[in-house]
C-alpha atoms as a PDB file:
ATOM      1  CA  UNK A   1     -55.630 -35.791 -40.337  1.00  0.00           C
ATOM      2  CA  UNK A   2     -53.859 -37.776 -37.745  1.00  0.00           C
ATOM      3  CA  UNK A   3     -50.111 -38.013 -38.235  1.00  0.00           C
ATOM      4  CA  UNK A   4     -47.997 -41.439 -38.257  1.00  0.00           C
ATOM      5  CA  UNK A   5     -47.024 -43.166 -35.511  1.00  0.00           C
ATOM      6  CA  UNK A   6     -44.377 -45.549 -35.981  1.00  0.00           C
ATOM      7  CA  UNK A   7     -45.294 -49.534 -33.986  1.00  0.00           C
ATOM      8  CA  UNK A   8     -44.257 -49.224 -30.757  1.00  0.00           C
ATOM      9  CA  UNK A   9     -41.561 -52.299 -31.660  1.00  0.00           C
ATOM     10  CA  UNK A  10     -39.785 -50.532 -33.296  1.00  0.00           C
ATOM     11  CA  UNK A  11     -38.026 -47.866 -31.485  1.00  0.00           C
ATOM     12  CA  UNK A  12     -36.983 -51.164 -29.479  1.00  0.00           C
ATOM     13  CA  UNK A  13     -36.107 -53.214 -31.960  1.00  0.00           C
ATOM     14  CA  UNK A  14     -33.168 -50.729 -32.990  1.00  0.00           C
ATOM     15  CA  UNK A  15     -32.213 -50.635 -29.620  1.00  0.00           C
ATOM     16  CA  UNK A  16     -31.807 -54.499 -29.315  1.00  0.00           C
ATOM     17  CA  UNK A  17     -30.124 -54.351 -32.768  1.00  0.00           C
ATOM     18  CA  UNK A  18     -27.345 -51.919 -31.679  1.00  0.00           C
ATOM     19  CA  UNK A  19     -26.825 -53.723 -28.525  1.00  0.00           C
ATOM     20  CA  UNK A  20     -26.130 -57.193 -30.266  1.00  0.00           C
ATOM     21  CA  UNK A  21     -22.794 -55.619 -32.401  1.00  0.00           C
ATOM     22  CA  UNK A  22     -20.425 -56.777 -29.640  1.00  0.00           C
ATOM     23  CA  UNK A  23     -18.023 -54.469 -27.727  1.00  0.00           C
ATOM     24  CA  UNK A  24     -14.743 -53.683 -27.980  1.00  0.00           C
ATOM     25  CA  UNK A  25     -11.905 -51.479 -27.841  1.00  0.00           C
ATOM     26  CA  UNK A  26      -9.080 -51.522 -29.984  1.00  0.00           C
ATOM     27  CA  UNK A  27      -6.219 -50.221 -27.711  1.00  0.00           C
ATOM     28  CA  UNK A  28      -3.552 -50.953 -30.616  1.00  0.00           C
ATOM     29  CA  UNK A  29      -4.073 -50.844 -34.198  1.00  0.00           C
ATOM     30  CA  UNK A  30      -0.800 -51.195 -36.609  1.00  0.00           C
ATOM     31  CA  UNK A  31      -2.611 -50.558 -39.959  1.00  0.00           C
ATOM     32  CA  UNK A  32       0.710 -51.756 -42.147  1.00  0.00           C
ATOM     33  CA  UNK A  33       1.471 -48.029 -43.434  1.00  0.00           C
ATOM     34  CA  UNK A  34      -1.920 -46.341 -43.742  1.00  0.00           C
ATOM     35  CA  UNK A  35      -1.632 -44.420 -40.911  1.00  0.00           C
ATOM     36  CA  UNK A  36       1.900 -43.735 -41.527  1.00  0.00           C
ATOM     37  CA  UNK A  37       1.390 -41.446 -44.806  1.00  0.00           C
ATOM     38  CA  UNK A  38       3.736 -44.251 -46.613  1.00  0.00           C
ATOM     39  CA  UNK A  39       3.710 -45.040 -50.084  1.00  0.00           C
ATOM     40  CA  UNK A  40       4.381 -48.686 -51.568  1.00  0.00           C
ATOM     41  CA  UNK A  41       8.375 -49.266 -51.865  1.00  0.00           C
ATOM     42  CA  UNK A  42       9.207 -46.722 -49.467  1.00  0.00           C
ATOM     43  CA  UNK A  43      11.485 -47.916 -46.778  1.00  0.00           C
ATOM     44  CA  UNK A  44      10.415 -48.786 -43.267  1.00  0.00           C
ATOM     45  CA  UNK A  45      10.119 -45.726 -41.085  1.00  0.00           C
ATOM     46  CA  UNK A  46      11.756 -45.188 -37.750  1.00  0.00           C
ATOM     47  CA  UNK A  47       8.640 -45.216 -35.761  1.00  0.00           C
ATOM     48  CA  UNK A  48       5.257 -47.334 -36.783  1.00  0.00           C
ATOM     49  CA  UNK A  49       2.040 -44.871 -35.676  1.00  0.00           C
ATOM     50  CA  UNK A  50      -0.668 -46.509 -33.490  1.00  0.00           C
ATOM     51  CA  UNK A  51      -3.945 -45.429 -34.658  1.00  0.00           C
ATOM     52  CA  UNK A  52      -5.453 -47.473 -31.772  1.00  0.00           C
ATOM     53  CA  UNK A  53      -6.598 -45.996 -28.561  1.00  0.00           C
ATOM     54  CA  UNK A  54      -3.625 -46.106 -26.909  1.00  0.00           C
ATOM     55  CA  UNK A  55      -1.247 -44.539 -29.117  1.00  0.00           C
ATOM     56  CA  UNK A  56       1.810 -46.031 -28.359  1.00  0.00           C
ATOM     57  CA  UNK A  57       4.094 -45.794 -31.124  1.00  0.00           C
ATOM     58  CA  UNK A  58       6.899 -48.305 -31.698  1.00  0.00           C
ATOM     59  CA  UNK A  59      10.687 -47.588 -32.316  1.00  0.00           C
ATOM     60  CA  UNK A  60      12.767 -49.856 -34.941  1.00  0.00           C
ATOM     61  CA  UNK A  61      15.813 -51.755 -33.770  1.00  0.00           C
ATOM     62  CA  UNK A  62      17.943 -52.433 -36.845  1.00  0.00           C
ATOM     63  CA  UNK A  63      17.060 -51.193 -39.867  1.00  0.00           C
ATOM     64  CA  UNK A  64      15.176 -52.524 -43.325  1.00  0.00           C
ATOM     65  CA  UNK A  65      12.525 -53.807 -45.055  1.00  0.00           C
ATOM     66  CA  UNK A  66       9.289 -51.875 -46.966  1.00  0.00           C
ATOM     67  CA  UNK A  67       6.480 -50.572 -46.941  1.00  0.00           C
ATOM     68  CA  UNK A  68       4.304 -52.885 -49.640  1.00  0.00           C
ATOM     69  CA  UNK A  69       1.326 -53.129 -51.569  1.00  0.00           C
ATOM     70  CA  UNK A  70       1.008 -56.996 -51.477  1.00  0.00           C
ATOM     71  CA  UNK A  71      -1.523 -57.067 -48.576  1.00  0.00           C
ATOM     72  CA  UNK A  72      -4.666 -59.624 -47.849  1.00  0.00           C
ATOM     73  CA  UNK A  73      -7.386 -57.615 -50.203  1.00  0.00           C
ATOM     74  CA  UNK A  74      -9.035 -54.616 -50.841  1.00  0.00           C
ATOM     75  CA  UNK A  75      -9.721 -54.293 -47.090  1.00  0.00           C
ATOM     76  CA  UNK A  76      -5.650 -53.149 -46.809  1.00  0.00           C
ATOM     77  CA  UNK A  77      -3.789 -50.687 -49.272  1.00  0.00           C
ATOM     78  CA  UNK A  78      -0.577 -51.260 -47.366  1.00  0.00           C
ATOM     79  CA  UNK A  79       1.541 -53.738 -45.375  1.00  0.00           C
ATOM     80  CA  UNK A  80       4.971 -54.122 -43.604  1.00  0.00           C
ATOM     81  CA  UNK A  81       7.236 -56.251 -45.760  1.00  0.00           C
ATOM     82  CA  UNK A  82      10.586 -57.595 -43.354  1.00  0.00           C
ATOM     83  CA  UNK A  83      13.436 -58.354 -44.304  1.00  0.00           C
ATOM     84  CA  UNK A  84      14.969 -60.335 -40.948  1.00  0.00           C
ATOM     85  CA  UNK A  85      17.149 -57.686 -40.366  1.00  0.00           C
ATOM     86  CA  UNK A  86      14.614 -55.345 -38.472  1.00  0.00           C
ATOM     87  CA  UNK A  87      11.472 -55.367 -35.766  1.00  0.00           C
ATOM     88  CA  UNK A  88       9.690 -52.689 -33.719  1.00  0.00           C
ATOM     89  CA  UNK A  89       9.427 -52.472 -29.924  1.00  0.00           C
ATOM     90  CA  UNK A  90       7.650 -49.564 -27.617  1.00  0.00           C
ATOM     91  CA  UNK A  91       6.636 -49.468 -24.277  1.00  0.00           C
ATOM     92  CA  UNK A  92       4.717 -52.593 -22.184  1.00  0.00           C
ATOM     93  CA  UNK A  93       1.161 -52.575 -22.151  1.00  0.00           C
ATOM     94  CA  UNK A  94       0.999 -53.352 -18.411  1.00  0.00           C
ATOM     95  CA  UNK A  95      -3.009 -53.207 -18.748  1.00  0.00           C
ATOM     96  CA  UNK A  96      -2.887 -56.905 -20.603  1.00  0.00           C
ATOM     97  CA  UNK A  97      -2.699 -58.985 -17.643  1.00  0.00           C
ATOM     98  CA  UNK A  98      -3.491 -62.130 -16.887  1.00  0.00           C
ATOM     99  CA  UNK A  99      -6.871 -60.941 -15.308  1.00  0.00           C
ATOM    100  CA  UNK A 100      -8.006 -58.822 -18.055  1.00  0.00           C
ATOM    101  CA  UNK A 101      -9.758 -59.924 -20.976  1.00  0.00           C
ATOM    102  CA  UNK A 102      -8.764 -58.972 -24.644  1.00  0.00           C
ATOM    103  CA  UNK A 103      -7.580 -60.127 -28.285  1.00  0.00           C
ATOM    104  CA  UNK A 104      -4.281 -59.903 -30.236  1.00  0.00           C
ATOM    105  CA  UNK A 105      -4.463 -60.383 -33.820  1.00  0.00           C
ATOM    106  CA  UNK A 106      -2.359 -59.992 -37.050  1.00  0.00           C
ATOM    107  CA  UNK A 107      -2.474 -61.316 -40.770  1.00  0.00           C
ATOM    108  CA  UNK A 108       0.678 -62.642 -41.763  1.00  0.00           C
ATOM    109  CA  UNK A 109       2.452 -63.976 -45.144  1.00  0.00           C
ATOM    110  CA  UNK A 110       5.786 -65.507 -44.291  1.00  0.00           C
ATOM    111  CA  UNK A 111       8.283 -65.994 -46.554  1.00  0.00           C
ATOM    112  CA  UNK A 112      10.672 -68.144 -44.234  1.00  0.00           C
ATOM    113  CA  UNK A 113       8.960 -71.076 -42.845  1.00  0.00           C
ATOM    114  CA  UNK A 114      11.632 -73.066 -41.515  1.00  0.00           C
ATOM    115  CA  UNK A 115      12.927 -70.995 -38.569  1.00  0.00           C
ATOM    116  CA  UNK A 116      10.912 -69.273 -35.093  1.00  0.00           C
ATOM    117  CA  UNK A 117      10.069 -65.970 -35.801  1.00  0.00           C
ATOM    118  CA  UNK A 118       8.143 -63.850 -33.672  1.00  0.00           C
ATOM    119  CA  UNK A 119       4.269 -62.027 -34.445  1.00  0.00           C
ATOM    120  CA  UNK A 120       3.466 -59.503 -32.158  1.00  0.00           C
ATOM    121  CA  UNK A 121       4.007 -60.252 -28.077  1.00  0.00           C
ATOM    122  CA  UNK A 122       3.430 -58.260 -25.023  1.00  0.00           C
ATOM    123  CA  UNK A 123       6.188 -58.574 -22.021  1.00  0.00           C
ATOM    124  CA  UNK A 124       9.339 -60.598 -22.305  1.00  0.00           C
ATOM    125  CA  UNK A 125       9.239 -63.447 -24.947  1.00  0.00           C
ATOM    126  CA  UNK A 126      11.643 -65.856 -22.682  1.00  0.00           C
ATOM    127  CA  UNK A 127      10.597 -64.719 -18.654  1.00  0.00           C
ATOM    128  CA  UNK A 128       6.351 -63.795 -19.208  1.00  0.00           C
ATOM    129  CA  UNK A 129       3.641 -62.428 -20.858  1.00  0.00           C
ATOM    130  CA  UNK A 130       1.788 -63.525 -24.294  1.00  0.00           C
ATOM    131  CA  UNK A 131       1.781 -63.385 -28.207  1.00  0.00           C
ATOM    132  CA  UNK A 132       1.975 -65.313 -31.531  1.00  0.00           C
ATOM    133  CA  UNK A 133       4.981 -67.024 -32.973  1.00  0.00           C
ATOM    134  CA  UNK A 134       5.676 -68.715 -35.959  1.00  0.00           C
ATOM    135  CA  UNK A 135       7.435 -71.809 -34.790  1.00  0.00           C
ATOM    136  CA  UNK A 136       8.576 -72.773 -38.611  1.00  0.00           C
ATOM    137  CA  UNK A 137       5.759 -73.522 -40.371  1.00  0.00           C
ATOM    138  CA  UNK A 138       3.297 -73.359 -37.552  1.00  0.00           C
ATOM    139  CA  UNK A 139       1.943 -70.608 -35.552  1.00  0.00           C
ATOM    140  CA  UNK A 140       2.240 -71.339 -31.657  1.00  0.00           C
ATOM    141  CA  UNK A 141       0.757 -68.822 -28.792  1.00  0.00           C
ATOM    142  CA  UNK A 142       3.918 -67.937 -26.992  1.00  0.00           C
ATOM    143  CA  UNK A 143       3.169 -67.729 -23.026  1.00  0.00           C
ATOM    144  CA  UNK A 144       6.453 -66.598 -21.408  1.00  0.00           C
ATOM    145  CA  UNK A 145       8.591 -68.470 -23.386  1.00  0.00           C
ATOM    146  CA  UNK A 146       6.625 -71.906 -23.735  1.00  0.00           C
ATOM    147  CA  UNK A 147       4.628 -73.002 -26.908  1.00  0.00           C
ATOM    148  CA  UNK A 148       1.590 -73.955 -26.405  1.00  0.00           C
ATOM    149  CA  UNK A 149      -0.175 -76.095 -28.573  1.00  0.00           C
ATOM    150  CA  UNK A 150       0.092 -75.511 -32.201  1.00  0.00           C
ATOM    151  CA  UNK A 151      -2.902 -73.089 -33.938  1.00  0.00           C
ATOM    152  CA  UNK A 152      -2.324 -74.233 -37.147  1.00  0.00           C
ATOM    153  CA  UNK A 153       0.105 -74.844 -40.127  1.00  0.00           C
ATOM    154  CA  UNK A 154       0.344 -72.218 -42.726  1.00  0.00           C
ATOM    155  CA  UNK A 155       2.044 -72.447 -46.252  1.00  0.00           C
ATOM    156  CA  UNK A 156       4.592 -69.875 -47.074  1.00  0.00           C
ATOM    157  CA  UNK A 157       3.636 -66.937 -49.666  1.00  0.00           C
ATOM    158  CA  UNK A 158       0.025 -66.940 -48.908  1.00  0.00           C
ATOM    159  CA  UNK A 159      -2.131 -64.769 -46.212  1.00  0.00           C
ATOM    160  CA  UNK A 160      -3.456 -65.509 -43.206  1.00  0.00           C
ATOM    161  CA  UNK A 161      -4.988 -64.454 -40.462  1.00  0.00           C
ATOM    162  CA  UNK A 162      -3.763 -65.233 -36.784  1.00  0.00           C
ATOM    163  CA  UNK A 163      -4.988 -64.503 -33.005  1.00  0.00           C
ATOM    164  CA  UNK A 164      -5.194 -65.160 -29.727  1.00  0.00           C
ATOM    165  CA  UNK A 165      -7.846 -64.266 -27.154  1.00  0.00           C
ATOM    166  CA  UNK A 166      -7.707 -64.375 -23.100  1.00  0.00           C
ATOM    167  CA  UNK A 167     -10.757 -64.176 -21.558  1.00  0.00           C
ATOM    168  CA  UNK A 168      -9.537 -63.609 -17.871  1.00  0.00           C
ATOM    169  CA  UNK A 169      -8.119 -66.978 -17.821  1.00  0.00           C
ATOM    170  CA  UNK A 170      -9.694 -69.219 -20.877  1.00  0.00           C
ATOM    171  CA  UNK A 171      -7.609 -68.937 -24.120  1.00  0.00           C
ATOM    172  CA  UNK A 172      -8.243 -69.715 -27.613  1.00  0.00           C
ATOM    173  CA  UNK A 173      -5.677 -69.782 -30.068  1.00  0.00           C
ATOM    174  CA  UNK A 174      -7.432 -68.817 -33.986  1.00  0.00           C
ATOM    175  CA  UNK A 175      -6.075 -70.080 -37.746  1.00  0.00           C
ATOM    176  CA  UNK A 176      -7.721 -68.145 -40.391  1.00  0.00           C
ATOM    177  CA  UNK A 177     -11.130 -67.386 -37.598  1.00  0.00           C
ATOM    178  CA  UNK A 178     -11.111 -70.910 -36.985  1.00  0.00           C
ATOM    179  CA  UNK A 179     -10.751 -71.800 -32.889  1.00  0.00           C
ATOM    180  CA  UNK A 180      -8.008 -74.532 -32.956  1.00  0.00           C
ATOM    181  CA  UNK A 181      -6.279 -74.567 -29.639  1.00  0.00           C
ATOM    182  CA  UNK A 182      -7.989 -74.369 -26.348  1.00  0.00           C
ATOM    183  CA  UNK A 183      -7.393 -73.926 -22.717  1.00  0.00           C
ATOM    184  CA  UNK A 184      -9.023 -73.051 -19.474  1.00  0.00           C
ATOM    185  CA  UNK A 185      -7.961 -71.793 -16.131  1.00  0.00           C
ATOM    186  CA  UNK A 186      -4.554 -70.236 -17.377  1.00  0.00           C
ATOM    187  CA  UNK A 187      -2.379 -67.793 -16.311  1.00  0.00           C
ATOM    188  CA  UNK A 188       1.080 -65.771 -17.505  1.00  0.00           C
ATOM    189  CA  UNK A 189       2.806 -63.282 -15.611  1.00  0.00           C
ATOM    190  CA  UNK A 190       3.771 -59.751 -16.810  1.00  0.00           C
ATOM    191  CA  UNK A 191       6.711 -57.990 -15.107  1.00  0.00           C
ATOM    192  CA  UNK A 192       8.227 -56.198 -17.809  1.00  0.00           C
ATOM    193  CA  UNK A 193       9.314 -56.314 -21.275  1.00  0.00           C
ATOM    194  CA  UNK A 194       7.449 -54.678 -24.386  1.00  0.00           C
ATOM    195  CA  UNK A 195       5.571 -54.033 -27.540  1.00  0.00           C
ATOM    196  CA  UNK A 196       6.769 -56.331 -29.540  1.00  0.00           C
ATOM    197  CA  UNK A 197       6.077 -57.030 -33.663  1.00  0.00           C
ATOM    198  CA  UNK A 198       8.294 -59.318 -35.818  1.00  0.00           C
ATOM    199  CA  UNK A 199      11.190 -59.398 -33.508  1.00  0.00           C
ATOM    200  CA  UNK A 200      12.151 -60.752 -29.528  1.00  0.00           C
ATOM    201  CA  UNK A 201      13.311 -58.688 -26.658  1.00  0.00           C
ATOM    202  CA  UNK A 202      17.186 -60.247 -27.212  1.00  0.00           C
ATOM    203  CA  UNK A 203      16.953 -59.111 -31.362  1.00  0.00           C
ATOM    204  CA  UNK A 204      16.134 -62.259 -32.219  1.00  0.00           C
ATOM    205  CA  UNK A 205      13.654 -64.336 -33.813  1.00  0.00           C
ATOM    206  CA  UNK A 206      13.277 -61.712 -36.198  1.00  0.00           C
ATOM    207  CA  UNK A 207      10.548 -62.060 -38.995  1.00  0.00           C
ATOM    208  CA  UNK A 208      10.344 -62.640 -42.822  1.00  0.00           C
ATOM    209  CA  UNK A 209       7.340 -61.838 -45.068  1.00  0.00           C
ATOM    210  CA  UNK A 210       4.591 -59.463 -44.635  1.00  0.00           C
ATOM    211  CA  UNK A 211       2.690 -58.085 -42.036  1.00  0.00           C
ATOM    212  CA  UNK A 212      -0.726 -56.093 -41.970  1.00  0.00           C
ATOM    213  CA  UNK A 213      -3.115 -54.901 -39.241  1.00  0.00           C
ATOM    214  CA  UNK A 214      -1.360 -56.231 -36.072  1.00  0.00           C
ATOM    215  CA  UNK A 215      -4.631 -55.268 -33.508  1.00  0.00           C
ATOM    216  CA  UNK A 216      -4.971 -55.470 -29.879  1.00  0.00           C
ATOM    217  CA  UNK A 217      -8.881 -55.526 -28.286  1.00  0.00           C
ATOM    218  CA  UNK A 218     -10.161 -55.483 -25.007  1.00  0.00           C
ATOM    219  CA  UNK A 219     -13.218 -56.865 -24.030  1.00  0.00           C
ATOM    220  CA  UNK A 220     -15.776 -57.478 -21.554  1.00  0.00           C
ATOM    221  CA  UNK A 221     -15.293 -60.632 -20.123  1.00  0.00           C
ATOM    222  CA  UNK A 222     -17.399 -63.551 -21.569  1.00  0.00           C
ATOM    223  CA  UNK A 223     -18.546 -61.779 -24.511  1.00  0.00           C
ATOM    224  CA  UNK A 224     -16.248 -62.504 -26.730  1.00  0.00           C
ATOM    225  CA  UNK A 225     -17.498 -63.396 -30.534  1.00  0.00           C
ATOM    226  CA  UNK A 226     -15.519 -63.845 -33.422  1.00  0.00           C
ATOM    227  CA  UNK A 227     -16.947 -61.171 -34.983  1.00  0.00           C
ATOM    228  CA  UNK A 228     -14.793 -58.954 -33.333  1.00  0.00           C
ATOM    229  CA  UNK A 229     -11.645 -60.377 -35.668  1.00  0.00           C
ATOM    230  CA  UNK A 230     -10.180 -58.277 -37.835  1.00  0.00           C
ATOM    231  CA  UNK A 231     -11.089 -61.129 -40.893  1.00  0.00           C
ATOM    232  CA  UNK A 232     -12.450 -59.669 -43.852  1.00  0.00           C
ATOM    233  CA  UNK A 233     -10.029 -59.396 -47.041  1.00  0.00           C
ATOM    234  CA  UNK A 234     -12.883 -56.422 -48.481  1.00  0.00           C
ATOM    235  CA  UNK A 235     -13.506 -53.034 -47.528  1.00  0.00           C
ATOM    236  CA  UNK A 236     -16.732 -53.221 -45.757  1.00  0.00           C
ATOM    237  CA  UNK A 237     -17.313 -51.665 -42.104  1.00  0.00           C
ATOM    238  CA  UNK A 238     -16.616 -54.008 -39.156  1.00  0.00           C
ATOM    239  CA  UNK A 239     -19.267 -54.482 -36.370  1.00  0.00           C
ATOM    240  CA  UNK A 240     -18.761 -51.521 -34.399  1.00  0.00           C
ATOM    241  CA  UNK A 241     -19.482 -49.899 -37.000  1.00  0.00           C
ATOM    242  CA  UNK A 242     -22.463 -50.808 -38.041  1.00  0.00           C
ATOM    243  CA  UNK A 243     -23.876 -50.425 -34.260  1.00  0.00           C
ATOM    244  CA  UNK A 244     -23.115 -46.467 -34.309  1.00  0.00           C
ATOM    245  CA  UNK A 245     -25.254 -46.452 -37.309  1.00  0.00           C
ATOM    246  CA  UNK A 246     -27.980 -48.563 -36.232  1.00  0.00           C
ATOM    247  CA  UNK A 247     -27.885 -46.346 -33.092  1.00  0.00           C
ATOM    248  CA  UNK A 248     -28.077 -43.186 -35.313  1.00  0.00           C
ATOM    249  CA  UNK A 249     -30.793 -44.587 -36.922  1.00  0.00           C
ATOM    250  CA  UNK A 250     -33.268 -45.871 -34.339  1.00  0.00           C
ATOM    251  CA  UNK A 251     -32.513 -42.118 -32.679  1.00  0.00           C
ATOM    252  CA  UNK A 252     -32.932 -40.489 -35.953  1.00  0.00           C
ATOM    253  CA  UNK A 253     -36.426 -42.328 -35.879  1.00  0.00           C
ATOM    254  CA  UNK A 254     -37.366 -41.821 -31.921  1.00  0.00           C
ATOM    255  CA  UNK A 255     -36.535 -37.982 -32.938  1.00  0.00           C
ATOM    256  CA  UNK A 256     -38.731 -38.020 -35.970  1.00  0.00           C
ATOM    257  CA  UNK A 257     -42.294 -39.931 -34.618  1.00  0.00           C
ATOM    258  CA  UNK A 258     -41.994 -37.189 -31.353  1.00  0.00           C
ATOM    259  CA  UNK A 259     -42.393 -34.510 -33.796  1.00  0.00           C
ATOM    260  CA  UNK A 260     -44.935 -32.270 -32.883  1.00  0.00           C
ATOM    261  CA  UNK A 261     -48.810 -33.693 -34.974  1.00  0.00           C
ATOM    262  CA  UNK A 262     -49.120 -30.996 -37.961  1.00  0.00           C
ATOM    263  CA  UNK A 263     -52.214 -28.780 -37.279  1.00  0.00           C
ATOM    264  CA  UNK A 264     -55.599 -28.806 -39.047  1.00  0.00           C
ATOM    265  CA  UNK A 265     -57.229 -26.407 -40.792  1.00  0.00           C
ATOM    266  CA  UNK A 266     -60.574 -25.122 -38.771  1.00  0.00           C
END
């Protein structure tokens, strides 16, 4: 009896099925409370746990806000609700320079729409670096203190999702995973500063509403796909994850057809 051989595409076509999830690495990954063993209502805790790759926890300057269950879906059980009175800053991630390639992303429901409040940043909001800022109603990529072009508008009490992604020079500013804002051959400087979400390096600018999943990527340069935004409102896996399974699976099955051929009976 001879035993089954699986077509010889097929080993290969895992392999080509893996290698089109795109890559990337989260380096910083705010979750909005899951990873800091918070419960709904609970005030906002002194330090906000990275669960990226990086671990770089941030420290709160002032003091309020929650810990809430009003997030974007099922995708979130928890989110940071601020109060203006409070943001969270840790140490410069000197590694998101102007020559690297990477994403910074956040969903966001504001409650104040009429005054600038800051996202998330990296360096010094007024001297260098990059982020997203809420310039009333409308979210701007902040480049060292200059707004750029506007992403989008966004209505108050309602979610949605924001980013910015340099790709070593070409930067594209997204509304809800649409590309709005556009620019080539760019540049910021980073000299200092820090890890910045919902408030400036001067206490200022300091933000009102809700904020879940604040997420910073890196990237190989040029392969960039939107995929790799943080966008779904359900709990289903993101793309990374389904290339570690697809890779478990096409080894699973190389494994299996290399199996030795059973024996027949003389």
């Amino acid at each position: 009896m001879n035993s089954f051989a699986a077509p010889r595409f097929v080993i290969p076509l895992f392999c080509l099925l893996t290698l089109t999830a795109p890559a990337q690495v989260v380096v910083h990954h705010f979750a909005g409370g899951e990873a800091d063993t918070a419960s709904a209502g609970d005030a906002l805790s002194s330090t906000l746990i990275d669960s990226g790759a990086t671990g770089t926890d941030l420290s709160e300057a002032g003091s309020g806000g929650t810990f809430s269950s009003n997030t974007r879906g099922s995708a979130s059980s928890l989110s940071y609700q601020f109060d203006g009175s409070n943001y969270y800053s840790g140490a410069l991630d000197t590694s998101l320079s102007s020559s690297a390639s990477f994403g910074m992303e956040a969903w966001i429901n504001a409650s104040n729409t009429t005054t600038g409040q800051m996202i998330v940043y990296n360096g010094n909001s007024g001297t260098n670096g990059i982020g997203l800022y809420l310039n009333g109603n409308t979210i701007d990529v902040l480049r060292g203190g200059i707004a750029l072009n506007p992403v989008g508008i966004i209505e108050a009490g309602s979610w949605h999702h924001v980013a910015v992604v340099w790709d070593n020079g070409a930067l594209t500013g997204y509304l809800d995973g649409n590309a709005n804002f556009s620019a080539s051959s760019q540049s910021f400087d980073l000299v200092g500063g820090a890890l910045l979400i919902a408030g400036n390096n001067a206490s200022l600018e300091l933000f009102q509403g809700f904020i879940d999943d604040v997420r910073i990527f890196t990237f190989e340069t040029g392969t960039f796909d939107t995929s790799m935004l943080h966008l779904s409102t359900s709990a289903v896996p993101e793309p990374t994850t389904y290339a570690t399974l697809l890779g478990l699976a096409g080894l699973g099955l190389a494994l299996w057809c290399r199996r030795p051929a059973p024996t027949q009976a003389a």
